[in-house]
Protein backbone atom coordinates (compact mmCIF):
# COMPACT_ATOMS: atom_id res chain seq x y z
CA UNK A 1 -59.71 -84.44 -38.23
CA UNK A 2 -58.43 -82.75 -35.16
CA UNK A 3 -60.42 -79.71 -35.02
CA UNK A 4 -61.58 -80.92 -31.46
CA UNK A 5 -57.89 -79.82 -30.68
CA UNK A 6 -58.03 -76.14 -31.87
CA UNK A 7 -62.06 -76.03 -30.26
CA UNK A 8 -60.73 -76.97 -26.83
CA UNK A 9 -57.68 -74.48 -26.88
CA UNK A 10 -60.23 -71.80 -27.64
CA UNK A 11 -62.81 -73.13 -25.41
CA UNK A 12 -59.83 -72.79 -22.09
CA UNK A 13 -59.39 -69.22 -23.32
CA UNK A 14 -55.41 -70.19 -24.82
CA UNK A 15 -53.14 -69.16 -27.08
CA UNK A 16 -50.99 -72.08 -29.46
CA UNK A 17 -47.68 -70.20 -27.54
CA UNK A 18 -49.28 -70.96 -23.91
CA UNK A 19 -50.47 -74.46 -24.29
CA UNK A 20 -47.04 -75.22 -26.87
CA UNK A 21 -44.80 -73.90 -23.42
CA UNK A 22 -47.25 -75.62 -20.94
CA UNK A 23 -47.01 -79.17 -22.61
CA UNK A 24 -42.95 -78.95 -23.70
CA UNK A 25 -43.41 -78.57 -27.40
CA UNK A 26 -43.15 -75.76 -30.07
CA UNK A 27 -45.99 -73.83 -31.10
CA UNK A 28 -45.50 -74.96 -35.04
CA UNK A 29 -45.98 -78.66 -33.73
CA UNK A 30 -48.99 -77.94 -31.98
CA UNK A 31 -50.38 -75.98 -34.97
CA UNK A 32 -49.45 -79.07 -36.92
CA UNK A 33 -51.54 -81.14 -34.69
CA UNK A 34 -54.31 -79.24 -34.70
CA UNK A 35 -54.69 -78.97 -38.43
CA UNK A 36 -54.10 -83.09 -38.54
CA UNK A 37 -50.59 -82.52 -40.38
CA UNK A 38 -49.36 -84.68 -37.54
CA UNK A 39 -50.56 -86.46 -34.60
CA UNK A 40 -48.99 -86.27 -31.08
CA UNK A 41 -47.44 -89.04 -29.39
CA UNK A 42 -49.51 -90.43 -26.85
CA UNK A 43 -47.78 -88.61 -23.77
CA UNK A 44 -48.37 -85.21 -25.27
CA UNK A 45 -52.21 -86.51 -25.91
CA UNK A 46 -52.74 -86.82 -22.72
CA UNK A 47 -51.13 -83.75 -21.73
CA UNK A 48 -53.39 -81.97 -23.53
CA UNK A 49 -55.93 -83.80 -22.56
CA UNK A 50 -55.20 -83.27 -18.86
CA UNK A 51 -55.46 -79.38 -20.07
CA UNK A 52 -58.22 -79.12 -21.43
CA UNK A 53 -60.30 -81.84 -19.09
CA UNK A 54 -61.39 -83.62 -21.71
CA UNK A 55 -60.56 -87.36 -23.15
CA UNK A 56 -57.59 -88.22 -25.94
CA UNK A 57 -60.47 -89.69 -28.14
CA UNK A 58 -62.68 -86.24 -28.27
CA UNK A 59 -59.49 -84.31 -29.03
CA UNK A 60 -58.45 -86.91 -31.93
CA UNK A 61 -61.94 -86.06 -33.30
CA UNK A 62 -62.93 -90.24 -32.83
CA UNK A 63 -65.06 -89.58 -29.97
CA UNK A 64 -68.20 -88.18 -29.17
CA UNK A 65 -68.19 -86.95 -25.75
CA UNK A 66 -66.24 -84.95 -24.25
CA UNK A 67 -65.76 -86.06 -20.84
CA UNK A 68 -65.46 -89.44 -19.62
CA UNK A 69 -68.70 -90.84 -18.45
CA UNK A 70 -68.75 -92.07 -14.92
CA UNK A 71 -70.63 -94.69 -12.98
């Protein structure tokens, strides 16, 4: 399930075309992604991440909090 993906691209206001030409890929792979067709590599996870300022695991849909939690 990586509807945490699609969410967060709303949530920052941006198109799949932006955030496809901000992270280096094409707009069909980031579709795929976000419908859980495919997965990203872990570099483009953490592009995204970096984006959207949020953690890897809450945009893979296997964590519950968005942000990391700091001490």
């Amino acid at each position: 399930m990586r509807m945490n993906m699609k969410a967060e691209r709303a949530r920052c206001g941006l198109s799949a075309s932006e955030v496809a030409k901000r992270i280096g890929v094409s707009t069909n792979t980031l579709l795929r992604w976000e419908s859980g067709e495919n997965t990203p590599l872990s570099e483009n996870l953490m592009k995204l991440a970096r984006l959207y300022n949020c953690t890897p695991d809450y945009l893979l849909g296997v964590g519950n909090f968005r942000t990391r939690i700091t001490c």
